[in-house]
C-alpha atoms as a PDB file:
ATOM      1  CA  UNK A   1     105.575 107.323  81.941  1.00  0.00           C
ATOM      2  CA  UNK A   2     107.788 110.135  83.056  1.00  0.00           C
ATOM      3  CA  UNK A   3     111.378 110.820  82.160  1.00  0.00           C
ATOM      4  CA  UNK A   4     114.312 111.777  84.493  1.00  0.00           C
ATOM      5  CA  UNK A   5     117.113 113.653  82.761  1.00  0.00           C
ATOM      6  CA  UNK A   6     120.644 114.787  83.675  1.00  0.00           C
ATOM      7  CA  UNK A   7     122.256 117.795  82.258  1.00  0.00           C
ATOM      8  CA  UNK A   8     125.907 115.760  83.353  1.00  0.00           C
ATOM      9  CA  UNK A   9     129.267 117.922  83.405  1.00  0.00           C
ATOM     10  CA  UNK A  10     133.023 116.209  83.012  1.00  0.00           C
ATOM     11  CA  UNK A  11     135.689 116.787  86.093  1.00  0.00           C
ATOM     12  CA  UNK A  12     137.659 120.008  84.053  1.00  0.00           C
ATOM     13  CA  UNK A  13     141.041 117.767  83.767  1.00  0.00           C
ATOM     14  CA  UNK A  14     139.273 114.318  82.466  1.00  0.00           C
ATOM     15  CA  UNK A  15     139.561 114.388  78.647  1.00  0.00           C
ATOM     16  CA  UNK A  16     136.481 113.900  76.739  1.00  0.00           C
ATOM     17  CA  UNK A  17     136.961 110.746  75.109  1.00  0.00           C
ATOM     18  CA  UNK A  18     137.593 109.246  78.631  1.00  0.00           C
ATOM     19  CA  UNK A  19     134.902 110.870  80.019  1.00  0.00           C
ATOM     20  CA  UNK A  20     132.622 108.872  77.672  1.00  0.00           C
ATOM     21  CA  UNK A  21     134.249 105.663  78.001  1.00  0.00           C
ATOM     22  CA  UNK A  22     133.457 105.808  81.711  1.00  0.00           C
ATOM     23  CA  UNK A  23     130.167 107.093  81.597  1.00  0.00           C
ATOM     24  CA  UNK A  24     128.947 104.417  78.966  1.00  0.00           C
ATOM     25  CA  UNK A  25     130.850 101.020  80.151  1.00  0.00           C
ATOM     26  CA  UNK A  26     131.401 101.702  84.120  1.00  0.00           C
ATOM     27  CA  UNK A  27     128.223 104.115  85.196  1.00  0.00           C
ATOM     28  CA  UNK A  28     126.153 102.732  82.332  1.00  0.00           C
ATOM     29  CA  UNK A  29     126.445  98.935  83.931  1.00  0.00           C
ATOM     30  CA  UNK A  30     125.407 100.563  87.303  1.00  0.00           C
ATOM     31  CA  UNK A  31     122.291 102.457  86.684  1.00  0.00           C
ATOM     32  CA  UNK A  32     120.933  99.887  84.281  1.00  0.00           C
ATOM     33  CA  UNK A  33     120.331  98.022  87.834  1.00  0.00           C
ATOM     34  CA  UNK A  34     117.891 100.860  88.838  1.00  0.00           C
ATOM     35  CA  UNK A  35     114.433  98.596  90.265  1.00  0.00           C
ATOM     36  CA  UNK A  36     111.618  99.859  87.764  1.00  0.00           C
ATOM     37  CA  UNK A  37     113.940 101.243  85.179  1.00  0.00           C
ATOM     38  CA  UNK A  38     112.020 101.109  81.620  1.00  0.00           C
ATOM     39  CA  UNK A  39     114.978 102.376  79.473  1.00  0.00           C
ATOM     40  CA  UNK A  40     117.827 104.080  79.568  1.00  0.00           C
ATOM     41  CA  UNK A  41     119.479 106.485  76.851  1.00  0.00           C
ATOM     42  CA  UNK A  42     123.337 108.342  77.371  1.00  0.00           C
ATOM     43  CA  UNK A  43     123.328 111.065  74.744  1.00  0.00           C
ATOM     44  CA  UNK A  44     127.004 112.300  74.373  1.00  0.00           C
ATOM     45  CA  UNK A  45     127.213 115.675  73.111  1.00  0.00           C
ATOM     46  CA  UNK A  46     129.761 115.661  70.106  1.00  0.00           C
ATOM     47  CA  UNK A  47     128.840 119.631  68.752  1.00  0.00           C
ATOM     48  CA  UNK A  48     127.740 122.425  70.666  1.00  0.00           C
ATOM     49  CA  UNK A  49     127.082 124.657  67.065  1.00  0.00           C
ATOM     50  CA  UNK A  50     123.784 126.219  66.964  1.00  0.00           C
ATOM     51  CA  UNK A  51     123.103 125.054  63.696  1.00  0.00           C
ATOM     52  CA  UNK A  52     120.190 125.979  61.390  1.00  0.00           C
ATOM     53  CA  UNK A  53     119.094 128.765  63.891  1.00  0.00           C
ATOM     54  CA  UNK A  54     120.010 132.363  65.077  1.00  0.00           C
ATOM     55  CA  UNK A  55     118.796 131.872  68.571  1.00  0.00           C
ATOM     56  CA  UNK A  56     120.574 133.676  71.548  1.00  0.00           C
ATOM     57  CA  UNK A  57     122.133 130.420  73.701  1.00  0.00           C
ATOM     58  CA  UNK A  58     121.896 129.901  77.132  1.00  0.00           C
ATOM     59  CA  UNK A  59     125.050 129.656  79.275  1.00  0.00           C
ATOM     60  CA  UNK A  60     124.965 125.696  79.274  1.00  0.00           C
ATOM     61  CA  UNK A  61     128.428 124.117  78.620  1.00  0.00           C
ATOM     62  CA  UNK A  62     128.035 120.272  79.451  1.00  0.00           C
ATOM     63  CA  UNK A  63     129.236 117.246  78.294  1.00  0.00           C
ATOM     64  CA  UNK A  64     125.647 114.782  78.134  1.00  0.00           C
ATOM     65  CA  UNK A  65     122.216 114.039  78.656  1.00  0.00           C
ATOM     66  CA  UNK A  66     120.999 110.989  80.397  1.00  0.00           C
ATOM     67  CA  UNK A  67     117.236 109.997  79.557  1.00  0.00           C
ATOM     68  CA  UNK A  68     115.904 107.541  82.616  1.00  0.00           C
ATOM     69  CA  UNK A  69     112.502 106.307  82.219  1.00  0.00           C
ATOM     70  CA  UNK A  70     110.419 105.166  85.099  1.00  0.00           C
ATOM     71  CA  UNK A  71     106.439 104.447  84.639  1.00  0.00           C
ATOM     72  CA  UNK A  72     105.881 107.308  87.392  1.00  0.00           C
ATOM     73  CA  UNK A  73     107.262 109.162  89.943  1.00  0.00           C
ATOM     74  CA  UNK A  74     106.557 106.742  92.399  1.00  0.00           C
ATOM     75  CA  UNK A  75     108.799 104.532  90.943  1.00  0.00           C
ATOM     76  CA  UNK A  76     111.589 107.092  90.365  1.00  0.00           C
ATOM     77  CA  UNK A  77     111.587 107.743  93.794  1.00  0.00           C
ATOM     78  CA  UNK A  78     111.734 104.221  95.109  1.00  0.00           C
ATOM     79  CA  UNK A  79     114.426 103.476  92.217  1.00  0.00           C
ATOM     80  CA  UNK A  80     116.713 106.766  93.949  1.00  0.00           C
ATOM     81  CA  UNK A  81     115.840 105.731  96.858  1.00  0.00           C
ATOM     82  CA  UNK A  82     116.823 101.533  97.001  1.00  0.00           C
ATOM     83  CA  UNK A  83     120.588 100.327  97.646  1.00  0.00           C
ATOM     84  CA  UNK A  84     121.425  99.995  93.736  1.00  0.00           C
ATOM     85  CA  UNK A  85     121.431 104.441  93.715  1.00  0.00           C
ATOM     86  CA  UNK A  86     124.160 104.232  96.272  1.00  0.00           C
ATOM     87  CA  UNK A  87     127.133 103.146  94.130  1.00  0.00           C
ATOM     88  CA  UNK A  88     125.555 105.097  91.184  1.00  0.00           C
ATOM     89  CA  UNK A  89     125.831 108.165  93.537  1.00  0.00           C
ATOM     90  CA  UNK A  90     129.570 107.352  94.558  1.00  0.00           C
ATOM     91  CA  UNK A  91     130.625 106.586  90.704  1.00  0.00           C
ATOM     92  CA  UNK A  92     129.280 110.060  89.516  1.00  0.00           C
ATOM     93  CA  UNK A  93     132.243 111.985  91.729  1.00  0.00           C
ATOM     94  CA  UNK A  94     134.733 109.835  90.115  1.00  0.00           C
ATOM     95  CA  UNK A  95     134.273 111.645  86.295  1.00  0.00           C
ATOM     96  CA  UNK A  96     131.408 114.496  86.803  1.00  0.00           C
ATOM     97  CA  UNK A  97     132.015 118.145  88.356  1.00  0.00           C
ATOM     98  CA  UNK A  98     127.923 118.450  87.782  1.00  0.00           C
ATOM     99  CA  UNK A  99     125.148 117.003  87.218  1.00  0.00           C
ATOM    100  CA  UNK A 100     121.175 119.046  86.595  1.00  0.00           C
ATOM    101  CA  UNK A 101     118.684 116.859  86.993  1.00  0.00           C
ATOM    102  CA  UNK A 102     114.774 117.354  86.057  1.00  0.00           C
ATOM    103  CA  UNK A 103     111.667 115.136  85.443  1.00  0.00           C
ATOM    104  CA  UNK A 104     109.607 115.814  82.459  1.00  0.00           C
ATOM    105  CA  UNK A 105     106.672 114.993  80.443  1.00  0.00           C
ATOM    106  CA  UNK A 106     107.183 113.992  77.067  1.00  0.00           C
ATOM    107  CA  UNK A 107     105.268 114.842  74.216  1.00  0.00           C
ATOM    108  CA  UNK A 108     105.981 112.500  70.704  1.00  0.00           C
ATOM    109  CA  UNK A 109     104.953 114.778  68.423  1.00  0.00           C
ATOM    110  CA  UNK A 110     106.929 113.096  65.616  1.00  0.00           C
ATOM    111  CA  UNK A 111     107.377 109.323  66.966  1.00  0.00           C
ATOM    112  CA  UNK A 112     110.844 107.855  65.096  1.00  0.00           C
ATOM    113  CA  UNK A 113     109.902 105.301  63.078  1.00  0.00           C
ATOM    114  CA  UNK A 114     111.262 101.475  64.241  1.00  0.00           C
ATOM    115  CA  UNK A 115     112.930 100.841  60.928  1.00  0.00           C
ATOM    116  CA  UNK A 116     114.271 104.117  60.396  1.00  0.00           C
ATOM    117  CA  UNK A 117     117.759 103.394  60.406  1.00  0.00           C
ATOM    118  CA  UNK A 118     121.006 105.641  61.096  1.00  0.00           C
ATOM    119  CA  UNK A 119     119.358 109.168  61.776  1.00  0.00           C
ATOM    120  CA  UNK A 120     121.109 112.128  63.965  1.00  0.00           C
ATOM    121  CA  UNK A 121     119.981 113.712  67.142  1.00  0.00           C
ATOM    122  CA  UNK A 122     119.806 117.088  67.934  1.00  0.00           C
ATOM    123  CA  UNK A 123     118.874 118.427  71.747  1.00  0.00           C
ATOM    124  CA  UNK A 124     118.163 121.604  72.559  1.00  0.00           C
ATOM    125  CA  UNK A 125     117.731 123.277  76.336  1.00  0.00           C
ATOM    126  CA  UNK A 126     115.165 125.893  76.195  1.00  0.00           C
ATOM    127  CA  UNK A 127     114.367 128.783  78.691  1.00  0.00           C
ATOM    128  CA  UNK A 128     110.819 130.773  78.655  1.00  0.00           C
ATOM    129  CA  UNK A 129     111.027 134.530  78.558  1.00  0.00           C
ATOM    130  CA  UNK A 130     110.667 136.381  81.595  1.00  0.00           C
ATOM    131  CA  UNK A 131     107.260 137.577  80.785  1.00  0.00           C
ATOM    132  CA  UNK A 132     105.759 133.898  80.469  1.00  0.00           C
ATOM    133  CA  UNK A 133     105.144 131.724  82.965  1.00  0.00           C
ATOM    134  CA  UNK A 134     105.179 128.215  82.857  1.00  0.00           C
ATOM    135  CA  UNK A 135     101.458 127.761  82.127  1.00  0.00           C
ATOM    136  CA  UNK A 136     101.551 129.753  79.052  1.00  0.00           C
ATOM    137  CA  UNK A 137     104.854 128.372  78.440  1.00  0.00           C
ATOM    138  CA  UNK A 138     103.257 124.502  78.194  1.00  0.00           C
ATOM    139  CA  UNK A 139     100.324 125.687  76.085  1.00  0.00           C
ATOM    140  CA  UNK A 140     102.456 127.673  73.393  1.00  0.00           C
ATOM    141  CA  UNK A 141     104.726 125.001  73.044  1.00  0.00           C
ATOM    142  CA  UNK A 142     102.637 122.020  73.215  1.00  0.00           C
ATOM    143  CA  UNK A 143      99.909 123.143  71.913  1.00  0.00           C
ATOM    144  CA  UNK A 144     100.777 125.896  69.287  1.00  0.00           C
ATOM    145  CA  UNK A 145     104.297 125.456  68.517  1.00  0.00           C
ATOM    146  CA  UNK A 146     104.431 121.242  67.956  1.00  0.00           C
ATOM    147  CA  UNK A 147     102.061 121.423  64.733  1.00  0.00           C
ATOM    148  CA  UNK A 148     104.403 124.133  63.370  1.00  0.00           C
ATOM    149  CA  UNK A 149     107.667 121.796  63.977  1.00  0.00           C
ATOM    150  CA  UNK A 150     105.264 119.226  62.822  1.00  0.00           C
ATOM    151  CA  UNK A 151     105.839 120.568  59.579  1.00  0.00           C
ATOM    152  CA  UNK A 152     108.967 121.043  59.164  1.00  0.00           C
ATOM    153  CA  UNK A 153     110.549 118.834  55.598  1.00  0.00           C
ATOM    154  CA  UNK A 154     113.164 116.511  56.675  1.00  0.00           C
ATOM    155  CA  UNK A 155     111.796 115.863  60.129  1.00  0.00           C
ATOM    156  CA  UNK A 156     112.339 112.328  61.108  1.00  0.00           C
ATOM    157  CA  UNK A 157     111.569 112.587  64.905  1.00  0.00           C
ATOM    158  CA  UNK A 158     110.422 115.612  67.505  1.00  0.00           C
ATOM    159  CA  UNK A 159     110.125 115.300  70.558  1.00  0.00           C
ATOM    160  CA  UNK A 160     109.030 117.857  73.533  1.00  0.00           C
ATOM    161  CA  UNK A 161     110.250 117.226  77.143  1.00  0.00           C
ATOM    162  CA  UNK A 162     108.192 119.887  79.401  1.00  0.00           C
ATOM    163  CA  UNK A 163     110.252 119.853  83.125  1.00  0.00           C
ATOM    164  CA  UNK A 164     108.385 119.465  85.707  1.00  0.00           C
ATOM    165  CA  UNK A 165     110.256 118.793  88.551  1.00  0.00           C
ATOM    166  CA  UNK A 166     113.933 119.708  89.132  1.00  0.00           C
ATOM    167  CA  UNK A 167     116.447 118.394  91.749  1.00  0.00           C
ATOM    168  CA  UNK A 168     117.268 121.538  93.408  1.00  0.00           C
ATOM    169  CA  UNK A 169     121.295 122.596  94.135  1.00  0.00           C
ATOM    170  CA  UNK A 170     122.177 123.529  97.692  1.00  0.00           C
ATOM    171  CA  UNK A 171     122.094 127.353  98.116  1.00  0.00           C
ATOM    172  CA  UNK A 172     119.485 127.878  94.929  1.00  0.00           C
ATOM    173  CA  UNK A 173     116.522 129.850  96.259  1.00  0.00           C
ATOM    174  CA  UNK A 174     114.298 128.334  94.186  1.00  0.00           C
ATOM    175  CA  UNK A 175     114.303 124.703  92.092  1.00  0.00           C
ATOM    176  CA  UNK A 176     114.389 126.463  88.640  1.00  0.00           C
ATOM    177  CA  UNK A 177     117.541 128.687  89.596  1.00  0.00           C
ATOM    178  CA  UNK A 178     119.014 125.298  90.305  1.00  0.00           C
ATOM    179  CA  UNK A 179     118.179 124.209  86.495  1.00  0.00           C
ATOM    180  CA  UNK A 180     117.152 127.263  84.995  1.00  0.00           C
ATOM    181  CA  UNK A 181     114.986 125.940  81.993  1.00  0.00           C
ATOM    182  CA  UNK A 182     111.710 125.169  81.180  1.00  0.00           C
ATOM    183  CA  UNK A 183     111.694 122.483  78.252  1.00  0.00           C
ATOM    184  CA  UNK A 184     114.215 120.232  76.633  1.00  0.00           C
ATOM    185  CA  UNK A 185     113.387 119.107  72.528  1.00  0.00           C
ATOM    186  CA  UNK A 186     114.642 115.833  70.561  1.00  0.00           C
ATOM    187  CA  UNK A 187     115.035 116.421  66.684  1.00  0.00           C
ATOM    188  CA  UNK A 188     115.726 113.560  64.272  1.00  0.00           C
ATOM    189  CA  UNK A 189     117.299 113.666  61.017  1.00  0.00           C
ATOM    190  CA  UNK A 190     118.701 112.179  58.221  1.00  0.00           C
ATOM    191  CA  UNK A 191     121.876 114.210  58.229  1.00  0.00           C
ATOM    192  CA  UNK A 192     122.978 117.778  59.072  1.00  0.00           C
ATOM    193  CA  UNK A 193     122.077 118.697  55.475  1.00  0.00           C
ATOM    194  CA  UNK A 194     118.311 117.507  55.881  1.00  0.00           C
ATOM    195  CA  UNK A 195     118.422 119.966  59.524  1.00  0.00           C
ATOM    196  CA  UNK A 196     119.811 122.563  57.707  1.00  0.00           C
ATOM    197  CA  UNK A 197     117.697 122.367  54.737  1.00  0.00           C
ATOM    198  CA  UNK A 198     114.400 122.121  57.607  1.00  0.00           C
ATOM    199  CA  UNK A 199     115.629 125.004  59.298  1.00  0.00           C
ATOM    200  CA  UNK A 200     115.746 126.901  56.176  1.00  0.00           C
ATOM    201  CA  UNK A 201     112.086 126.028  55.254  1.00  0.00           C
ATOM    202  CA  UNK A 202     109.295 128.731  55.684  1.00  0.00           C
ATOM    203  CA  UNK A 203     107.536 126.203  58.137  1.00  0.00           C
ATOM    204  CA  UNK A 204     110.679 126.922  60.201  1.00  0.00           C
ATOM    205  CA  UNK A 205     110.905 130.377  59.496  1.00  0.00           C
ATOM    206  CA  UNK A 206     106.724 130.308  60.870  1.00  0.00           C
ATOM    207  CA  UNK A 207     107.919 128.139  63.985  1.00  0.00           C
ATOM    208  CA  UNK A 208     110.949 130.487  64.903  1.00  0.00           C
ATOM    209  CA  UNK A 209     108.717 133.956  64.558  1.00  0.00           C
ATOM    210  CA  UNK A 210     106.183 132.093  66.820  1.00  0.00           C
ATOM    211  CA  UNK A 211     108.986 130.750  69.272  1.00  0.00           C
ATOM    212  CA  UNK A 212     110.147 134.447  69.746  1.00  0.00           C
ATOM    213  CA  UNK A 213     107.041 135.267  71.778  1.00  0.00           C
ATOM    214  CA  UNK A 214     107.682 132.972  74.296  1.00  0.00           C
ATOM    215  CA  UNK A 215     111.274 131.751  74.822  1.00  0.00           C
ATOM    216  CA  UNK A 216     114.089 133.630  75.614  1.00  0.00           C
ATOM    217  CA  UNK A 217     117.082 131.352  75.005  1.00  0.00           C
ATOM    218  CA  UNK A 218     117.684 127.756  72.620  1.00  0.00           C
ATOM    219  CA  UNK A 219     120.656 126.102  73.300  1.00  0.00           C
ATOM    220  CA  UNK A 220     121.343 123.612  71.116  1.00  0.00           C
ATOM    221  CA  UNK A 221     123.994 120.152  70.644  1.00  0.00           C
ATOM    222  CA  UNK A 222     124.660 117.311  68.058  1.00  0.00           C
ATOM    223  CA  UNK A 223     124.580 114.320  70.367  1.00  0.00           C
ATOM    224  CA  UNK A 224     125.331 110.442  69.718  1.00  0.00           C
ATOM    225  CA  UNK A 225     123.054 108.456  71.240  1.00  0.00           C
ATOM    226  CA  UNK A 226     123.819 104.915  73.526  1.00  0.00           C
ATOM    227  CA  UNK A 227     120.933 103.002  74.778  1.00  0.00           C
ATOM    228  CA  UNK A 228     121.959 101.128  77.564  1.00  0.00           C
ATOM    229  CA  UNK A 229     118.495  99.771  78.638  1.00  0.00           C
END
């Protein structure tokens, strides 16, 4: 299964709070018609603090992440390309200056437990540094970095989203200068004083040392999640 994300900007003069209304009962309704659509999550960003870390941050300022889930790509493409994407296509230039979109891989390194019960989400956008490529990129942070986070107290859920594909903007010379980012990471907690008190811990003080050698920005958000499929 493969996962098709939007990085999803507001129109400057819509206020927030419609912004969400619209995105979650008028857009919602309309891409939960998507053929071959397995699920699909809104995750409206409600803090943009980049708490528990001292991380340099990306220049992202957006407003939500959708999470689309198709069994493959072959079905993504068939769902973008069939009649039901047309209206979706129209609604999004009624309340969205710009939307990012990438497929990824996931990785559940920490699966959230079914009975786990009111938990929040953090989501973080993260960019390699310019000395690793995306090979080495994957294998540090699949492979090295997800037992560290592993261990991290207070961890509920973690998951790793590596992009692998990226919808590219008109003009961008390449696809990642349209979405300039190499992974995307879902963190579960309790409460903002379990992240804190994770980020704190000398597992995360091991993670972050390790992270340093490999990506160049973390930019993170407190979101609230909808599931609308």
């Amino acid at each position: 299964m493969i996962v098709r994300m939007g990085l999803l900007t507001r129109l400057p003069d819509l206020p927030i709070e419609q912004f969400r209304n619209h995105w979650r009962t008028v857009h919602g309704p309309l891409a939960a018609r998507l053929p071959g659509l397995r699920a699909y999550h809104q995750n409206h960003i409600v803090d943009s603090a980049q708490l528990g870390i001292s991380y340099p941050r990306g220049q992202w300022n957006i407003d939500g992440f959708s999470e689309l889930w198709f069994d493959d790509r072959e079905a993504m493409r068939r769902a973008i390309a069939s009649e039901a994407y047309e209206p979706i296509a129209a609604d999004a230039d009624v309340f969205l200056s710009d939307t990012r979109v990438i497929v990824a891989e996931q990785q559940a390194v920490v699966p959230v437990p079914a009975d786990a019960g009111p938990l929040i989400k953090r989501m973080s956008i993260l960019t390699r540094t310019p000395n690793c490529d995306a090979d080495r990129f994957r294998h540090e942070w699949w492979r090295v970095h997800a037992p560290m986070v592993q261990r991290f107290p207070h961890l509920v859920g973690y998951t790793q989203n590596l992009i692998v594909d990226r919808d590219a903007a008109p003009g961008a010379s390449s696809a990642r200068d349209s979405v300039p980012a190499d992974g995307i990471v879902e963190m579960w907690f309790r409460d903002v004083e379990g992240l804190q008190a994770a980020f704190a811990s000398a597992a995360a003080r091991k993670a972050q040392a390790h992270a340093r050698e490999f990506i160049g920005e973390i930019t993170t958000f407190l979101v609230e999640t909808h599931r609308i499929v």
